[in-house]
Structure formats: C-alpha cells, structure tokens
PDB file of N, CA and C in Angstrom:
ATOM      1  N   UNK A   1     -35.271  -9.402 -62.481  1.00  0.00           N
ATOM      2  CA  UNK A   1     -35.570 -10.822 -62.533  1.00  0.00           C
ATOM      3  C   UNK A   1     -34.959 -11.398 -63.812  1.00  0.00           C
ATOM      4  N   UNK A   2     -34.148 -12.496 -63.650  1.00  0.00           N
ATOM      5  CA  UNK A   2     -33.828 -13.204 -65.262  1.00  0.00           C
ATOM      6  C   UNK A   2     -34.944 -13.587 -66.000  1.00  0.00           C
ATOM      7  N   UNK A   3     -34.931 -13.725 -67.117  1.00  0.00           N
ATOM      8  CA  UNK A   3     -35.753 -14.722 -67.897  1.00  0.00           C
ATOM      9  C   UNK A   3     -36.346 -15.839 -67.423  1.00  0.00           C
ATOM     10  N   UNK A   4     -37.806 -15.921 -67.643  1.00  0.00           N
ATOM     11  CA  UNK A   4     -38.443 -16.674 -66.988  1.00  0.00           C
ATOM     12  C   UNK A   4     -39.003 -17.787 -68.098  1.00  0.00           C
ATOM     13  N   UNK A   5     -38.474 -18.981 -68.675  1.00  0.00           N
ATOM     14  CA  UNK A   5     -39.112 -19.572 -69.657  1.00  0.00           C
ATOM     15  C   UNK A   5     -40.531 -20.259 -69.123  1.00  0.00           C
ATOM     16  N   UNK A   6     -41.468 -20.451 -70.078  1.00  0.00           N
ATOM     17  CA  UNK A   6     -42.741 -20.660 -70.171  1.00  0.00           C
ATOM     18  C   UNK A   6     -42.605 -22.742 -70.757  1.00  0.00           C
ATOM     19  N   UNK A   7     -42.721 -23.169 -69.667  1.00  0.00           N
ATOM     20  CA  UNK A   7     -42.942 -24.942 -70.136  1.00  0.00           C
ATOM     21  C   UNK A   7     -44.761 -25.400 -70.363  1.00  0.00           C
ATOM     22  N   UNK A   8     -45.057 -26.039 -71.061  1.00  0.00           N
ATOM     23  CA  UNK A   8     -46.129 -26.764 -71.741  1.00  0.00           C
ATOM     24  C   UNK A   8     -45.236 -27.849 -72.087  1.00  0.00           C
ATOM     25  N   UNK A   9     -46.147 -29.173 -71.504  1.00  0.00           N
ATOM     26  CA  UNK A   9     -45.948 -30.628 -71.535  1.00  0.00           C
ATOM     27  C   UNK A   9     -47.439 -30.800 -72.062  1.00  0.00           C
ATOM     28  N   UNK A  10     -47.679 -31.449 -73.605  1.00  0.00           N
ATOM     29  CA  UNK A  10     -48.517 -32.116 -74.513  1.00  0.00           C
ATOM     30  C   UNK A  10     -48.569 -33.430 -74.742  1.00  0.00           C
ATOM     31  N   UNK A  11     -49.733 -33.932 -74.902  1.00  0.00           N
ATOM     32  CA  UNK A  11     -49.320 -35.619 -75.529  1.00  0.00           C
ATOM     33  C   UNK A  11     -49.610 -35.173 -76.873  1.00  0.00           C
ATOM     34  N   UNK A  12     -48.585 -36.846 -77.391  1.00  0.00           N
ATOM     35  CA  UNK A  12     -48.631 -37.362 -78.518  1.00  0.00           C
ATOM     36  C   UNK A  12     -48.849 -38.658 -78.641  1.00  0.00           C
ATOM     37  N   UNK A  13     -48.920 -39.234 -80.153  1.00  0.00           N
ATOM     38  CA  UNK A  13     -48.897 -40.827 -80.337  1.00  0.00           C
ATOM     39  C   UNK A  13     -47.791 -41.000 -81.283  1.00  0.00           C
ATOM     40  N   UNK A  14     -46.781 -40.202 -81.708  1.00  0.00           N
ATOM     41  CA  UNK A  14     -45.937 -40.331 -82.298  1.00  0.00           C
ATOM     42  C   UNK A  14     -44.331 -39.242 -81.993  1.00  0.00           C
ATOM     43  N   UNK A  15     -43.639 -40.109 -81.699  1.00  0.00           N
ATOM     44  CA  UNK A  15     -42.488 -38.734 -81.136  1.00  0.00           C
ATOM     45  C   UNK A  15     -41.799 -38.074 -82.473  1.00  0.00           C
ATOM     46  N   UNK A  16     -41.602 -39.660 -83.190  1.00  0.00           N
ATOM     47  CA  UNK A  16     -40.786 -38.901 -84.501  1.00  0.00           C
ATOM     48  C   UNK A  16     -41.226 -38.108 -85.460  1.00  0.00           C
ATOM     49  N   UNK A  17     -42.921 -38.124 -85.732  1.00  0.00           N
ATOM     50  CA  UNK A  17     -43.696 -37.446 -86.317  1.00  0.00           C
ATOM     51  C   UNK A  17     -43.854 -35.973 -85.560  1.00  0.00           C
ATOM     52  N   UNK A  18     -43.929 -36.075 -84.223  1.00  0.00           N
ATOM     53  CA  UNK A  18     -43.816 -34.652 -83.558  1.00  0.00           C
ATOM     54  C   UNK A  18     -42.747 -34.155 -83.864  1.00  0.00           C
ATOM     55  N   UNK A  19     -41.600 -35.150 -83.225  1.00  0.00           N
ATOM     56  CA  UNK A  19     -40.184 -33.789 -83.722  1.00  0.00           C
ATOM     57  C   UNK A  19     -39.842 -33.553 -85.167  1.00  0.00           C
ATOM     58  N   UNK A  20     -40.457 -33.887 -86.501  1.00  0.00           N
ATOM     59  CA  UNK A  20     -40.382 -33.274 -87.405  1.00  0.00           C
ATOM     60  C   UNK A  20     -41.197 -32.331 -87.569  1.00  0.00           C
ATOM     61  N   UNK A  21     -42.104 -32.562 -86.889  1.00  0.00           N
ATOM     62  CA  UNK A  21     -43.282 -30.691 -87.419  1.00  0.00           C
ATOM     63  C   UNK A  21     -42.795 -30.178 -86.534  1.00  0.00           C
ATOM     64  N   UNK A  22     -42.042 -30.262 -85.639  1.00  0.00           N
ATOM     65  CA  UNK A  22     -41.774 -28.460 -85.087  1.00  0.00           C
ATOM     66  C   UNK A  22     -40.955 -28.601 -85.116  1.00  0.00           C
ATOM     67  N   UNK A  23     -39.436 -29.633 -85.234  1.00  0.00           N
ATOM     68  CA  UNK A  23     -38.128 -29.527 -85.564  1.00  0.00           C
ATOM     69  C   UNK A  23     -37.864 -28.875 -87.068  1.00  0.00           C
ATOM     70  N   UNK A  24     -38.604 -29.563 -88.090  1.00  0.00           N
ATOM     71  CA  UNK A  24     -38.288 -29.194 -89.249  1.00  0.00           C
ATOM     72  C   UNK A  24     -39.056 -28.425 -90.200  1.00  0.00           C
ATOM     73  N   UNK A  25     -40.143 -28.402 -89.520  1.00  0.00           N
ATOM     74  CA  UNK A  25     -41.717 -27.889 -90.173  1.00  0.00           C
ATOM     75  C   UNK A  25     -41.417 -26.607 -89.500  1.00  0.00           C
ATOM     76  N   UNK A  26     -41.365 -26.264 -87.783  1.00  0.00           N
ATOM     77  CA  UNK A  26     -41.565 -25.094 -87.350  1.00  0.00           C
ATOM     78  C   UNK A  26     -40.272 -24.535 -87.036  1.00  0.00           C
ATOM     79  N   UNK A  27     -39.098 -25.266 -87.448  1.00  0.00           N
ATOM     80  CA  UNK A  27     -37.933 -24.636 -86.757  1.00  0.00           C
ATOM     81  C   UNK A  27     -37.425 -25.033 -85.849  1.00  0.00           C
ATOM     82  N   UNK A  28     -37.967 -25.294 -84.412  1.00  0.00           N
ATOM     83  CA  UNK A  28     -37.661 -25.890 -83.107  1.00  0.00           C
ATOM     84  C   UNK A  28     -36.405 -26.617 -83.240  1.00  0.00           C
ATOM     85  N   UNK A  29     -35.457 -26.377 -82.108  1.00  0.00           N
ATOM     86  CA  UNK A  29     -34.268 -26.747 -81.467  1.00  0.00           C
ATOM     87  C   UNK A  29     -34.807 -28.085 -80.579  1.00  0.00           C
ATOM     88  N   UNK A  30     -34.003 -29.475 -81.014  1.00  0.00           N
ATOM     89  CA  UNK A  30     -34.590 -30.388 -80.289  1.00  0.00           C
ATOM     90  C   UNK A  30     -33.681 -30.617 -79.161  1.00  0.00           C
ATOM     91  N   UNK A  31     -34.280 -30.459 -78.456  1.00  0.00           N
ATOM     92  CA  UNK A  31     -33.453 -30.696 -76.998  1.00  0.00           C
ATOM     93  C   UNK A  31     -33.056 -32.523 -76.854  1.00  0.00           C
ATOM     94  N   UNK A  32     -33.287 -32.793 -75.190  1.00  0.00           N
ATOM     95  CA  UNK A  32     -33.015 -33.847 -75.296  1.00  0.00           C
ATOM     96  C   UNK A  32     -34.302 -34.955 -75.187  1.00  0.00           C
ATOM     97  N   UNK A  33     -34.611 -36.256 -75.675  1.00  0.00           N
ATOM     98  CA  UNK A  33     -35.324 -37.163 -76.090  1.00  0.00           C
ATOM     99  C   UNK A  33     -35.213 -38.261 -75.818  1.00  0.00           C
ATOM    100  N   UNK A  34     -36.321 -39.056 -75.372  1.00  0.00           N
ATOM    101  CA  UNK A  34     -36.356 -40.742 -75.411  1.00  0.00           C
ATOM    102  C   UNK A  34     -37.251 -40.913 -76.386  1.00  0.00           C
ATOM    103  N   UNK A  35     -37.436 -42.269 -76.154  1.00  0.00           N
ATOM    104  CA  UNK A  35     -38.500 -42.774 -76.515  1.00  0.00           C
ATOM    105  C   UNK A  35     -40.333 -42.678 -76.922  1.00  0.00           C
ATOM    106  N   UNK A  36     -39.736 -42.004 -75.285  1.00  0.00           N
ATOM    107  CA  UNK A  36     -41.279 -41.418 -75.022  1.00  0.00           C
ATOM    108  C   UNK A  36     -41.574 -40.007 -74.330  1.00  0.00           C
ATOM    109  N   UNK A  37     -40.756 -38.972 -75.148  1.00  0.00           N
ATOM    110  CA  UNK A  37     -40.961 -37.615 -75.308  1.00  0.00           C
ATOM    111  C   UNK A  37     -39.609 -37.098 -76.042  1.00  0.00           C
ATOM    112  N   UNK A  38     -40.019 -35.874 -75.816  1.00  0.00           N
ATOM    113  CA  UNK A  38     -39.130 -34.715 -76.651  1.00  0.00           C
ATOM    114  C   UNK A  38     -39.421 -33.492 -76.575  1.00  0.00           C
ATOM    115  N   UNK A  39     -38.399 -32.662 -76.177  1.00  0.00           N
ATOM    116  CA  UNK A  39     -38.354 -31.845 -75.356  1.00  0.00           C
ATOM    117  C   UNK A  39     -37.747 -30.999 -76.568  1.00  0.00           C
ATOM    118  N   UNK A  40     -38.729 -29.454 -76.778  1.00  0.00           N
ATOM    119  CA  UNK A  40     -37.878 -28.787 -78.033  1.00  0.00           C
ATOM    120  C   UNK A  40     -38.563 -27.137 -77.664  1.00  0.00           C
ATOM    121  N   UNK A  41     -37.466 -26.713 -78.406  1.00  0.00           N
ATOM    122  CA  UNK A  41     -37.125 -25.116 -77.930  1.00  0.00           C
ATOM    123  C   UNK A  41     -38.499 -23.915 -78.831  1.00  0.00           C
ATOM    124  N   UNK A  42     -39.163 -23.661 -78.472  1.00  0.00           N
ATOM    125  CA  UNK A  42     -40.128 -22.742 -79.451  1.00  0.00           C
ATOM    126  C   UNK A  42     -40.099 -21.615 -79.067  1.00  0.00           C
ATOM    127  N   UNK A  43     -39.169 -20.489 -79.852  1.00  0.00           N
ATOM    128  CA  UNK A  43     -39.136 -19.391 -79.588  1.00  0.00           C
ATOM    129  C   UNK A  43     -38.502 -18.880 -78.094  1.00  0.00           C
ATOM    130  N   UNK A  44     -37.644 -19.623 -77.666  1.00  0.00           N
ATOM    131  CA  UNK A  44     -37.281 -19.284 -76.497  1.00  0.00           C
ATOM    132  C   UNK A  44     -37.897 -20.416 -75.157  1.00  0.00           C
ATOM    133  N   UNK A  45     -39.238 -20.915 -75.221  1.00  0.00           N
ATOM    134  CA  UNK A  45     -39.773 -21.497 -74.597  1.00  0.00           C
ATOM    135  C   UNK A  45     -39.745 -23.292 -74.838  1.00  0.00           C
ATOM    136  N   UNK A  46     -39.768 -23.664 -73.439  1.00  0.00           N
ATOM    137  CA  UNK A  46     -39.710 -25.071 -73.686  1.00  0.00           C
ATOM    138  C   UNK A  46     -41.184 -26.015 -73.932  1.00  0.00           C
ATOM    139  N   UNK A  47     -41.347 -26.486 -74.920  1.00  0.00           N
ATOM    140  CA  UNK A  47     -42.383 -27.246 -74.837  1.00  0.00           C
ATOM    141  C   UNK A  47     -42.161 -29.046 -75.307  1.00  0.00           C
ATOM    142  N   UNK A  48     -43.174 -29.405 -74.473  1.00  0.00           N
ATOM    143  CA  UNK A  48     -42.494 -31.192 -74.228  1.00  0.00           C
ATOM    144  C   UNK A  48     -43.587 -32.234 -74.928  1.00  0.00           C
ATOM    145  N   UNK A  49     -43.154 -33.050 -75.528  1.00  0.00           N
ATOM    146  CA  UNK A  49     -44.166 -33.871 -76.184  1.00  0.00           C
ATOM    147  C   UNK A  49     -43.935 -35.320 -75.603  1.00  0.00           C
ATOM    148  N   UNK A  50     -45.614 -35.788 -74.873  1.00  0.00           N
ATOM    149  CA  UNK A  50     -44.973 -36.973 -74.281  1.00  0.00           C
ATOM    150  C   UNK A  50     -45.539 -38.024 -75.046  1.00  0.00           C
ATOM    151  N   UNK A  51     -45.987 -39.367 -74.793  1.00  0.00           N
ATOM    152  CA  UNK A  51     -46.041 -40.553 -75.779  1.00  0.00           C
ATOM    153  C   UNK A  51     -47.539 -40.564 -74.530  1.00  0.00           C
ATOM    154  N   UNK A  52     -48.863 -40.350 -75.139  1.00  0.00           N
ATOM    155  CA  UNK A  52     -49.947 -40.564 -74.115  1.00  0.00           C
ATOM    156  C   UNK A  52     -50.281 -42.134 -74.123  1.00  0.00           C
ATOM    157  N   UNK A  53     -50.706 -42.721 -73.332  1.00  0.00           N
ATOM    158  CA  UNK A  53     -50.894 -44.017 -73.342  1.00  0.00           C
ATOM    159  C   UNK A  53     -52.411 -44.090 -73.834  1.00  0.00           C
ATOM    160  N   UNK A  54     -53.492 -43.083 -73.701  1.00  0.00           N
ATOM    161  CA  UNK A  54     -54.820 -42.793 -73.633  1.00  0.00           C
ATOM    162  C   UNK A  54     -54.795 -43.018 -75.397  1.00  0.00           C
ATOM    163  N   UNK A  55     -55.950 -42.928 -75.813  1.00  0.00           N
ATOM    164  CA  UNK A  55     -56.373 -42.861 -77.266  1.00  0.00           C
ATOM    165  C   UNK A  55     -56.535 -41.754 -77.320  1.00  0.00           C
ATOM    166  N   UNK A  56     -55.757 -40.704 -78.145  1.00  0.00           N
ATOM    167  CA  UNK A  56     -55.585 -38.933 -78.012  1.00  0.00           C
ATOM    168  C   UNK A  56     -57.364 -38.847 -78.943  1.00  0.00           C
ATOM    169  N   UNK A  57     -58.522 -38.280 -78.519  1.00  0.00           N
ATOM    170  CA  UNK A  57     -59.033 -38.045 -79.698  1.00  0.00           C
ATOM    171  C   UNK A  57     -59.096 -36.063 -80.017  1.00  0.00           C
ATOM    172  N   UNK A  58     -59.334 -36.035 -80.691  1.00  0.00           N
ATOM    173  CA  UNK A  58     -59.267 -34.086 -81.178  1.00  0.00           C
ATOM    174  C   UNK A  58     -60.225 -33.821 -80.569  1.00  0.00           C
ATOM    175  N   UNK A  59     -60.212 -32.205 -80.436  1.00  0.00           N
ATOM    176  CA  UNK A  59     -61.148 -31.706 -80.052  1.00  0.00           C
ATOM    177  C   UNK A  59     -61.698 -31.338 -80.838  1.00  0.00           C
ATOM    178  N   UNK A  60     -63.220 -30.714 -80.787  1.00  0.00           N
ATOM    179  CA  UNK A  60     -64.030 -30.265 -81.828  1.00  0.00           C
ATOM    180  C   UNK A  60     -63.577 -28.881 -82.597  1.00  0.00           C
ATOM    181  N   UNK A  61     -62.874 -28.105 -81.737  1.00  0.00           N
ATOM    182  CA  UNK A  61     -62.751 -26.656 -81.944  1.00  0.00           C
ATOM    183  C   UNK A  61     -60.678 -26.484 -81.472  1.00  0.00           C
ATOM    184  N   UNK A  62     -60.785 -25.020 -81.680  1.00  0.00           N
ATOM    185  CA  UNK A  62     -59.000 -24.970 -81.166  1.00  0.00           C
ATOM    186  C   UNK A  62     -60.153 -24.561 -79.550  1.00  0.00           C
ATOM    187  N   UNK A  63     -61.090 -24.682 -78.846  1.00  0.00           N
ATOM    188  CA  UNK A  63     -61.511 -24.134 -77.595  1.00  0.00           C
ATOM    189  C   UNK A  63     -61.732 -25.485 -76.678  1.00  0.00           C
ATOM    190  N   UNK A  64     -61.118 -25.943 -75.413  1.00  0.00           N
ATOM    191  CA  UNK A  64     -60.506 -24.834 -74.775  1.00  0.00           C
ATOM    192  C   UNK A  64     -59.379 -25.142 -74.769  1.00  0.00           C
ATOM    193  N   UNK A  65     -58.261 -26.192 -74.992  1.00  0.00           N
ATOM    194  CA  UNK A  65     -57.507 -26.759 -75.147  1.00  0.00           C
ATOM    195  C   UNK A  65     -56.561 -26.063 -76.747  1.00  0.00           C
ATOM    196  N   UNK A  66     -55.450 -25.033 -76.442  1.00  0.00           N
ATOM    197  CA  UNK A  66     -54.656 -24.631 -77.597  1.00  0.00           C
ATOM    198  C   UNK A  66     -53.512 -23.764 -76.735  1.00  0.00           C
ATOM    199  N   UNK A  67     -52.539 -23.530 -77.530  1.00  0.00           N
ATOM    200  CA  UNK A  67     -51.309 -22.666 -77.757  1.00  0.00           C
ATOM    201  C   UNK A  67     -50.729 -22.393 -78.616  1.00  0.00           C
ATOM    202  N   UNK A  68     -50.041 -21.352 -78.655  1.00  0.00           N
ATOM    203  CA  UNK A  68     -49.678 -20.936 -79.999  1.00  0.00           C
ATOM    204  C   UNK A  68     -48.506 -19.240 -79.309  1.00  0.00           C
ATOM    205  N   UNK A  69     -48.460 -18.807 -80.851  1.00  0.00           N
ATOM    206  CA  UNK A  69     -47.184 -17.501 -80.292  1.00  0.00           C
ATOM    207  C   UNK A  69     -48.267 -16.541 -80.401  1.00  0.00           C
ATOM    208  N   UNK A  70     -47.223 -15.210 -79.677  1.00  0.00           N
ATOM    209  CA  UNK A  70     -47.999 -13.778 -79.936  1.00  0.00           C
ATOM    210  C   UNK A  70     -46.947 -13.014 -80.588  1.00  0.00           C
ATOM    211  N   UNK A  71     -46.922 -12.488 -81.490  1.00  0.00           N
ATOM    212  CA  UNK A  71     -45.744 -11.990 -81.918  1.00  0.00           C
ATOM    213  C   UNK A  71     -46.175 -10.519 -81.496  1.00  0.00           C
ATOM    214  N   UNK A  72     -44.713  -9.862 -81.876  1.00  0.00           N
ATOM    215  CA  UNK A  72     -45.002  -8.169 -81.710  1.00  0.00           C
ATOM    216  C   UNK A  72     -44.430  -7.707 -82.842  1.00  0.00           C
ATOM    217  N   UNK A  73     -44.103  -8.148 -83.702  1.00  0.00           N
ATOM    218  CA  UNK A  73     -43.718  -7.767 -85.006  1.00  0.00           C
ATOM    219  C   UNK A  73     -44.259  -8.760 -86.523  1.00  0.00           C
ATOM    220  N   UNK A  74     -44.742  -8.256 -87.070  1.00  0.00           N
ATOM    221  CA  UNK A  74     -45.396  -8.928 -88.086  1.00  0.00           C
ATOM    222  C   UNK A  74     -44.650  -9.406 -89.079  1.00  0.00           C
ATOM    223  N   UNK A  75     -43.193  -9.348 -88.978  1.00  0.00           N
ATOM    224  CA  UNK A  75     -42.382  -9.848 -90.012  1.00  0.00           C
ATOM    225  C   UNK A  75     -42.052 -11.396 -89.522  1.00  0.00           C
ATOM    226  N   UNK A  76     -42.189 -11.424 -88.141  1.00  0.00           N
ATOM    227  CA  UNK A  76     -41.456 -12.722 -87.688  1.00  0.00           C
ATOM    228  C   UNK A  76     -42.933 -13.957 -87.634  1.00  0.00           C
ATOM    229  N   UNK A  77     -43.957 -12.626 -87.602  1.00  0.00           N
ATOM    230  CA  UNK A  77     -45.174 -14.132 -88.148  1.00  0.00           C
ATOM    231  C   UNK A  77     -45.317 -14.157 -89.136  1.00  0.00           C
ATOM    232  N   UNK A  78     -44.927 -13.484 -90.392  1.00  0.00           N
ATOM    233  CA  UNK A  78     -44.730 -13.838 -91.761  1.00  0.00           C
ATOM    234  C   UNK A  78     -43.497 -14.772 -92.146  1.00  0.00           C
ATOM    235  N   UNK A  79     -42.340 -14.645 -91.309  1.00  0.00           N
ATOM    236  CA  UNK A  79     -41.575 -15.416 -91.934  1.00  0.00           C
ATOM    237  C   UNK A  79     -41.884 -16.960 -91.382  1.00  0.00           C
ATOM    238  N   UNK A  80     -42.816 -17.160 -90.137  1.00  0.00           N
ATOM    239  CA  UNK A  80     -43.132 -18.428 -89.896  1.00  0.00           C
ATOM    240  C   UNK A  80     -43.831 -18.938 -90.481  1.00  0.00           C
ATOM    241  N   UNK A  81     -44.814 -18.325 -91.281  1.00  0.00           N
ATOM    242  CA  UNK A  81     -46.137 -18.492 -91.523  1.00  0.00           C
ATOM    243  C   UNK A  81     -45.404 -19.527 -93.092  1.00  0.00           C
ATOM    244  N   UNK A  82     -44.597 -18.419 -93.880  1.00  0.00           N
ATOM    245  CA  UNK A  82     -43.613 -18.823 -94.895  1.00  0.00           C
ATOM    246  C   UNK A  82     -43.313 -19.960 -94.728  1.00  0.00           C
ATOM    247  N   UNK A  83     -42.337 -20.373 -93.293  1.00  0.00           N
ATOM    248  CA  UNK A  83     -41.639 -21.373 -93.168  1.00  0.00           C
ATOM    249  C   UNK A  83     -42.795 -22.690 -93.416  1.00  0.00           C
ATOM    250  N   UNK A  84     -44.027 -22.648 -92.349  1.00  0.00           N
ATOM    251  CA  UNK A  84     -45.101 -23.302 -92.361  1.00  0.00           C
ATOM    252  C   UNK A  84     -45.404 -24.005 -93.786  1.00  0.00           C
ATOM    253  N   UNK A  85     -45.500 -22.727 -94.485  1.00  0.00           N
ATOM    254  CA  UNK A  85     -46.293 -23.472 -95.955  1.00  0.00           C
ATOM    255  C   UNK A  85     -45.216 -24.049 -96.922  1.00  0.00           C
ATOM    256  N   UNK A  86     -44.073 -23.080 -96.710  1.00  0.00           N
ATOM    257  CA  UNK A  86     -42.768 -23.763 -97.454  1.00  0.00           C
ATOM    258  C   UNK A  86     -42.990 -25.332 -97.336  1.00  0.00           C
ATOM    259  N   UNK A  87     -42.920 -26.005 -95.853  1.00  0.00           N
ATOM    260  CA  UNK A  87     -43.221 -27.403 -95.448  1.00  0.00           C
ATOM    261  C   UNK A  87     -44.113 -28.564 -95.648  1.00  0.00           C
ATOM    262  N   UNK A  88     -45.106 -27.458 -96.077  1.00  0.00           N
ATOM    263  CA  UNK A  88     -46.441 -27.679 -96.438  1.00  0.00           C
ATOM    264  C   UNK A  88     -47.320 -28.424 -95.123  1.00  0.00           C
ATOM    265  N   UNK A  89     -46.641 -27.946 -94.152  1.00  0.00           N
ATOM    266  CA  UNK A  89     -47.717 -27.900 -92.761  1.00  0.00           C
ATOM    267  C   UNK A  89     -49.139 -28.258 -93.331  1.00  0.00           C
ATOM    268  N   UNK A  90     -49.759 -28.735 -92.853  1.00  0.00           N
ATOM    269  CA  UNK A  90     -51.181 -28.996 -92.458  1.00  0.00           C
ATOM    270  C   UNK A  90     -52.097 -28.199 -91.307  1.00  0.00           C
ATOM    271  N   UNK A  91     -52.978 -26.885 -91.969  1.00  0.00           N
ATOM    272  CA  UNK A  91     -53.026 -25.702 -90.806  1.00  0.00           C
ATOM    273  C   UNK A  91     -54.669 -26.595 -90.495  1.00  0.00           C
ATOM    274  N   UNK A  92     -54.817 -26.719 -89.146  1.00  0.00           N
ATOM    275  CA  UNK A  92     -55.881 -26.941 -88.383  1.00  0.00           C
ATOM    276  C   UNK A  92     -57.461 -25.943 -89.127  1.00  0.00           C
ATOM    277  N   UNK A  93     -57.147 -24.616 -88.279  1.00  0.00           N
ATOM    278  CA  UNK A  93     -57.667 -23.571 -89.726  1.00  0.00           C
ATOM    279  C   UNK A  93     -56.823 -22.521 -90.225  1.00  0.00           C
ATOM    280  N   UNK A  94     -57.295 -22.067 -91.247  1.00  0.00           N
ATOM    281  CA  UNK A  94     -56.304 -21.102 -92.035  1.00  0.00           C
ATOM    282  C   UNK A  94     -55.764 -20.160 -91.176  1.00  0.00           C
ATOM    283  N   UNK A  95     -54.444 -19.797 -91.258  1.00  0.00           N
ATOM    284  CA  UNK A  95     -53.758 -19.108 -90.905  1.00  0.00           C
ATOM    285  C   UNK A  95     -54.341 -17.770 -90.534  1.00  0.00           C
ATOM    286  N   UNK A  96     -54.126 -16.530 -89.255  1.00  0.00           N
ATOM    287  CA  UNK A  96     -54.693 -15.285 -89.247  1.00  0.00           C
ATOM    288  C   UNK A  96     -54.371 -14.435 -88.458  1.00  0.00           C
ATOM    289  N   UNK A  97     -54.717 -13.326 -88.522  1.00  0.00           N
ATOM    290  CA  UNK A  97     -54.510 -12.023 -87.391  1.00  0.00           C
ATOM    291  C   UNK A  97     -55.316 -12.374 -86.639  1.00  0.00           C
ATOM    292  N   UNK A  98     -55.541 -12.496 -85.416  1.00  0.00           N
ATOM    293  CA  UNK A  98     -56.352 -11.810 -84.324  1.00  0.00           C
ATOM    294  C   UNK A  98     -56.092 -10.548 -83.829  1.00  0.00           C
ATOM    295  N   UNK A  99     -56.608 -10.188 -82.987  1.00  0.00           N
ATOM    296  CA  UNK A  99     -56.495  -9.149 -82.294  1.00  0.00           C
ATOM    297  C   UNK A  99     -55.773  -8.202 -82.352  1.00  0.00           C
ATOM    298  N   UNK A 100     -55.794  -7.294 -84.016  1.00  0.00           N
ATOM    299  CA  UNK A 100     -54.641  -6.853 -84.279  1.00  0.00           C
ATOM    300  C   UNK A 100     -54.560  -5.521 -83.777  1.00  0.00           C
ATOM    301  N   UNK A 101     -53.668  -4.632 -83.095  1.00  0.00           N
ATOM    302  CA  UNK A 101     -53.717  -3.281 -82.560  1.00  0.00           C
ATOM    303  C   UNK A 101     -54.244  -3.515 -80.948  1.00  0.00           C
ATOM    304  N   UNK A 102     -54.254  -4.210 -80.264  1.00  0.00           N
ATOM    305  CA  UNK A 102     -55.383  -4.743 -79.068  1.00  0.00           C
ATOM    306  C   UNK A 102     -54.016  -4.876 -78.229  1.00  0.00           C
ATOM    307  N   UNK A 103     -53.896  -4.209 -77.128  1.00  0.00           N
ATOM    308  CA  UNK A 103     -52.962  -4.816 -76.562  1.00  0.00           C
ATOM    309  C   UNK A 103     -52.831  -6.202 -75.463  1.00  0.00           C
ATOM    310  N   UNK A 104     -51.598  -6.492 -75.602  1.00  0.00           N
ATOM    311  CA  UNK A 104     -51.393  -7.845 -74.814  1.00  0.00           C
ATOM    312  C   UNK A 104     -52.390  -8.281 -73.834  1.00  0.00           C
ATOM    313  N   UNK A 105     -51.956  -7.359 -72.732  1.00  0.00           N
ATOM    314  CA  UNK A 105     -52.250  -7.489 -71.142  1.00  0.00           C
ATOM    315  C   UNK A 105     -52.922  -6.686 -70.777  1.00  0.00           C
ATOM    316  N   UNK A 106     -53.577  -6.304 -69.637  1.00  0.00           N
ATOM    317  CA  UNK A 106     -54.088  -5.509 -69.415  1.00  0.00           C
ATOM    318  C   UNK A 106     -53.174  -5.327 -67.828  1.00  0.00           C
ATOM    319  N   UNK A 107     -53.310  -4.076 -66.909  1.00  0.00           N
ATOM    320  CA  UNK A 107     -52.311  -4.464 -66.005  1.00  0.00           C
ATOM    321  C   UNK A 107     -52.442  -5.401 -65.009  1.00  0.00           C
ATOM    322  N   UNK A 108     -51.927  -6.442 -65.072  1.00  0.00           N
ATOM    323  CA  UNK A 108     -52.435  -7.624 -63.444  1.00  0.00           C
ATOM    324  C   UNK A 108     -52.060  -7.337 -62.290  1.00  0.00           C
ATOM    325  N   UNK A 109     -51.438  -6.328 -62.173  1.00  0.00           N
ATOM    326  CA  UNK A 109     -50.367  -6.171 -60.756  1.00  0.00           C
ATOM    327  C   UNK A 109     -51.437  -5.456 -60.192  1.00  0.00           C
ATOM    328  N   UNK A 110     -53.000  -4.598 -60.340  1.00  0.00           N
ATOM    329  CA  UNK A 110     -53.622  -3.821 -59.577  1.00  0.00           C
ATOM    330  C   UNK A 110     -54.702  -4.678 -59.493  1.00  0.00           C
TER     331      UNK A 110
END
C-alpha cells in the first residue's frame, strides 16, 4: 500500500496568526491558502486551518478534543520541543513524556 497521509481540518479566528505558529513556530510547510484557511504540512501529514464563523471558545482540558505527534525517537521530540521554546511558543501545559516504553497499538487486525 503507498503512504497513506492522515488529514485533520481545525478552526481558527485568525489564519495569519495560525500560519505563523506552525509555519514558523513549529516548522510546517505551508501549502496552499486563502483567506479563509491554510493548509500546512506537519510531519508528513496534512492539517487544515479554517476561519470558524462560531465564537471558538477553549476547552476546559486538552480532553476530548486534541492532537498532537507520537514520535519513535526521542531526539526528534527534543529537537521540536527546542524549536518550540527557541520561538517561545506558548505551551497549553508543560511539555512531557507520556507513555514512555508502552507500545503504540495494540493489534487491530484480530
């Protein structure tokens, strides 16, 4: 099977403020853009930021509503983590391991 990319479409209330935290804050490859979204590359995967018309309010918690990476090597979430604070990102909560040694998946195919 080829590569299968993983899409997530998010709102926002700001496009140009989005495509600098993950264009320049997280790295992200900005694809292509209007007005009212932006479409940018994270780690291989496409994720889309649209312009919500709704009043976005936060949620209380990152539950149930979040995404984020899984890495398999701990150098490449250190060097993000780097990049992050280099930027001086604004972390929701502090940065961390989860589930460290735990594997991914468990098998779904049975």
């Amino acid at each position: 099977m080829n590569q299968v990319l993983f899409h997530l479409a998010f709102p926002a209330n700001n496009i140009t403020k989005t495509k600098e935290f993950y264009s320049n804050g997280l790295g992200c490859k900005v694809g292509r853009e209007s007005r009212n979204s932006v479409i940018l590359n994270l780690y291989g995967n496409q994720i889309v930021a649209h312009i919500a018309k709704e009043t976005l309010e936060p949620q209380k918690g990152i539950y149930p509503r979040h995404f984020g990476l899984v890495f398999s090597l701990e150098s490449d979430w250190e060097a993000l983590l780097e990049r992050a604070q280099k930027n001086k990102l604004k972390f929701y909560q502090q940065p961390k391991r989860r589930f460290t040694n735990s594997p991914l998946t468990r098998d779904l195919q049975n």
